[in-house]
C-alpha atoms as a PDB file:
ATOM      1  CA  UNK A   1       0.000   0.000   0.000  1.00  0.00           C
ATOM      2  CA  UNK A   2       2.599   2.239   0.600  1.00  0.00           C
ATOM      3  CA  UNK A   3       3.499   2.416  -3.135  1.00  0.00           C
ATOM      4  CA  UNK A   4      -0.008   3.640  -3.723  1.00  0.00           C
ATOM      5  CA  UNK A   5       0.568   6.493  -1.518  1.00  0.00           C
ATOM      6  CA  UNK A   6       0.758  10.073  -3.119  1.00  0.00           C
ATOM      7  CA  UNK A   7       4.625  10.936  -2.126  1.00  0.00           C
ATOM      8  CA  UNK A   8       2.406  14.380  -1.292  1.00  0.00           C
ATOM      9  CA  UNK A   9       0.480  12.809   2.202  1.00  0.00           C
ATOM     10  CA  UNK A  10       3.002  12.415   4.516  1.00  0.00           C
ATOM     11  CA  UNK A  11       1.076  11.800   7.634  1.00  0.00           C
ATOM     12  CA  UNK A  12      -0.682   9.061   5.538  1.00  0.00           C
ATOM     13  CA  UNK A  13       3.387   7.926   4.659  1.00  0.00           C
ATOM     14  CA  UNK A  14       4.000   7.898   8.050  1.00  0.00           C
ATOM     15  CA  UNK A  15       1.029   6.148   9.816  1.00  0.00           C
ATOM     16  CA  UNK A  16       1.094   3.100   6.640  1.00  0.00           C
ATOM     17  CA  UNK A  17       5.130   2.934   7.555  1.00  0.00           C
ATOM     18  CA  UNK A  18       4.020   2.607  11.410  1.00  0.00           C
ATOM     19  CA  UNK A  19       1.609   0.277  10.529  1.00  0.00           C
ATOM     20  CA  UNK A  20       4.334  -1.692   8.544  1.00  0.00           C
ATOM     21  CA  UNK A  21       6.814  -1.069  11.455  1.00  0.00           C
ATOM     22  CA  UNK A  22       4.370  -2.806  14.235  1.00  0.00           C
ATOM     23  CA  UNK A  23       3.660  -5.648  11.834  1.00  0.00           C
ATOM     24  CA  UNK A  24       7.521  -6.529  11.739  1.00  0.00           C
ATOM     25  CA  UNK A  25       7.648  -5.886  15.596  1.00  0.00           C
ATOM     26  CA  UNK A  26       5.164  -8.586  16.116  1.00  0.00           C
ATOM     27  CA  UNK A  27       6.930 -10.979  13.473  1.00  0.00           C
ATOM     28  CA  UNK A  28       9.655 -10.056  16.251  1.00  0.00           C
ATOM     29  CA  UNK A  29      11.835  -8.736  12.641  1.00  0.00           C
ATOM     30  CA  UNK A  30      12.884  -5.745  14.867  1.00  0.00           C
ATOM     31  CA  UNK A  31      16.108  -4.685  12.529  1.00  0.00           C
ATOM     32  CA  UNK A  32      13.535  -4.350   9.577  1.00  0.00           C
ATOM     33  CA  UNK A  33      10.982  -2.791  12.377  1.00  0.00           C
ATOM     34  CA  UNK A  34      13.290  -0.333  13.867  1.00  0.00           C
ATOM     35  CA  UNK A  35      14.231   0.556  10.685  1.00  0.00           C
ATOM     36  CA  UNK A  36      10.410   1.500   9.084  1.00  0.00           C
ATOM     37  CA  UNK A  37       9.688   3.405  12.305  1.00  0.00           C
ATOM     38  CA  UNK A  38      12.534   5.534  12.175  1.00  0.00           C
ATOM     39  CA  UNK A  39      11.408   6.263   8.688  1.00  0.00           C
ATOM     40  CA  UNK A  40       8.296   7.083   9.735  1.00  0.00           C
ATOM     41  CA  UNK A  41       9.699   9.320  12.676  1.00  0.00           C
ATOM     42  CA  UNK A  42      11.795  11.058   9.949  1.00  0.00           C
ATOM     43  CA  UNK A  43       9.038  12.388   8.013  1.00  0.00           C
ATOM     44  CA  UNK A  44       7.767  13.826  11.350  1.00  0.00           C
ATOM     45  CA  UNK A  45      10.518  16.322  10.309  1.00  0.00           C
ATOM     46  CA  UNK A  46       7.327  17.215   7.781  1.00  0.00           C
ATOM     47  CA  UNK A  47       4.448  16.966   9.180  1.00  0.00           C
ATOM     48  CA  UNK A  48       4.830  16.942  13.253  1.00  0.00           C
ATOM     49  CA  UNK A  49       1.134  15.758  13.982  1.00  0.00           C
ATOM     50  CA  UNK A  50       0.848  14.700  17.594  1.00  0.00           C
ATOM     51  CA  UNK A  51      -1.151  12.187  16.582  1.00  0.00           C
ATOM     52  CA  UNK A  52       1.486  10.763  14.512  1.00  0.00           C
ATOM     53  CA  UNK A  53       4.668  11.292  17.300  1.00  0.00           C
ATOM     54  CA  UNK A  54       1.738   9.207  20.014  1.00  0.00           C
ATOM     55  CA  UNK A  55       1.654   6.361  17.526  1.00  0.00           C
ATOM     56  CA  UNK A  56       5.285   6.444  16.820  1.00  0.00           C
ATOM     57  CA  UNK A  57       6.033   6.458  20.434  1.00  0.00           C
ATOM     58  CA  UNK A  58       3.875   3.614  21.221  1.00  0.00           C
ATOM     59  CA  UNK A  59       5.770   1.690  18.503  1.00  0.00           C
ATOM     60  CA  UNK A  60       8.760   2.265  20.283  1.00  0.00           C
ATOM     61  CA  UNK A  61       7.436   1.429  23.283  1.00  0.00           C
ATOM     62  CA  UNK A  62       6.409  -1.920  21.692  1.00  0.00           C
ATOM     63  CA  UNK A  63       9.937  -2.902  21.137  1.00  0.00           C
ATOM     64  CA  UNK A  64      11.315  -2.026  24.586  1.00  0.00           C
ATOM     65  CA  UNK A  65      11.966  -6.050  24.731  1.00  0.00           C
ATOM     66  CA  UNK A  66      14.802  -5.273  22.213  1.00  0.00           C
ATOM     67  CA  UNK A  67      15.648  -2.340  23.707  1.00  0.00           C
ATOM     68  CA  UNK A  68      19.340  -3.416  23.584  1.00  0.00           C
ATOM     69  CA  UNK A  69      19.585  -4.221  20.270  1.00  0.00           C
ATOM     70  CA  UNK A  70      21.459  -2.416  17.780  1.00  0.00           C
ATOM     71  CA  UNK A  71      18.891  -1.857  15.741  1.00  0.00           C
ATOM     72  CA  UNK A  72      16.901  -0.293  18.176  1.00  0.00           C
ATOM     73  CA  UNK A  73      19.903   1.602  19.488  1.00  0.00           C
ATOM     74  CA  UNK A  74      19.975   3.313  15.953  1.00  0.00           C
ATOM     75  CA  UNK A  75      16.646   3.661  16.373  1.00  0.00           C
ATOM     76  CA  UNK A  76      16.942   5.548  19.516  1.00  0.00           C
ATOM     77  CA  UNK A  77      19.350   7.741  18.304  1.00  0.00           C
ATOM     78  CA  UNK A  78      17.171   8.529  15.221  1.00  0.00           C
ATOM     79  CA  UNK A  79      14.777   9.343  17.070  1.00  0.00           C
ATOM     80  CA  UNK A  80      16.495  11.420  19.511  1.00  0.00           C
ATOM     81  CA  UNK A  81      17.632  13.157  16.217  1.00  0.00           C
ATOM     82  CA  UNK A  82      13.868  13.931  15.425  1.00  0.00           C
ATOM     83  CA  UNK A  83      13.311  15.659  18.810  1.00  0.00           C
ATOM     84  CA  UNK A  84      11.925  12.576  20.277  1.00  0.00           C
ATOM     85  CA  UNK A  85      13.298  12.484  23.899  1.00  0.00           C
ATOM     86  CA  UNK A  86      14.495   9.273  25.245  1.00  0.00           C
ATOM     87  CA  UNK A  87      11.618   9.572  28.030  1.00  0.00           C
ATOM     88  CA  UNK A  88       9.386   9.687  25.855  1.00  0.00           C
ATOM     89  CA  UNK A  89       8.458  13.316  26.127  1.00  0.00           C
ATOM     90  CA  UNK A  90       8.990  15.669  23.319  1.00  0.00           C
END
C-alpha cells in the first residue's frame, strides 16, 4: 500500500510505515521494524502531527523487549535526532 501512496500525504506515509513497522515488531523482525519506524519518525521532520509522534512512540514502546539491540539503538538515536526524547516526552 505504501506504493499507492501520493509521495504528497506524509502523515498518511508515516502512519502506513508505522503500521508496517508494528507488523515486523510482532513478526519479532525488529532490525527491519526499527528501521520502518525511524522512517516514519523522519518524516515527522514534515508533518509533526501529535497524533502521529503518540503512535510512533507507542511503537517504540512496543519494542522495549529489544531495547538493547542495535537496531533499536539506531533507532533511539534517530529518534532522539527527530526531537523525540528518550523519556518519551517531546
Amino acid at each position: 500500500s505504501m506504493a499507492a501512496l501520493d509521495p504528497s500525504f506524509v502523515s498518511n506515509r508515516a502512519m502506513t510505515a508505522v503500521d508496517i513497522g508494528v507488523a515486523h515488531t510482532r513478526r519479532r523482525e525488529i532490525d527491519e521494524a526499527a528501521r520502518v519506524i525511524g522512517d516514519a519518525a523522519e518524516l515527522t521532520t514534515v508533518n509533526h502531527s501529535a497524533r502521529l509522534v503518540t503512535v510512533i512512540r507507542g511503537a517504540r514502546l512496543a519494542m522495549q523487549d529489544w531495547h538493547t539491540s542495535p537496531a533499536v539503538r539506531a533507532l533511539d538515536d534517530r529518534l532522539a535526532c527527530y526531537g523525540f526524547a528518550p523519556s518519551g516526552k517531546t
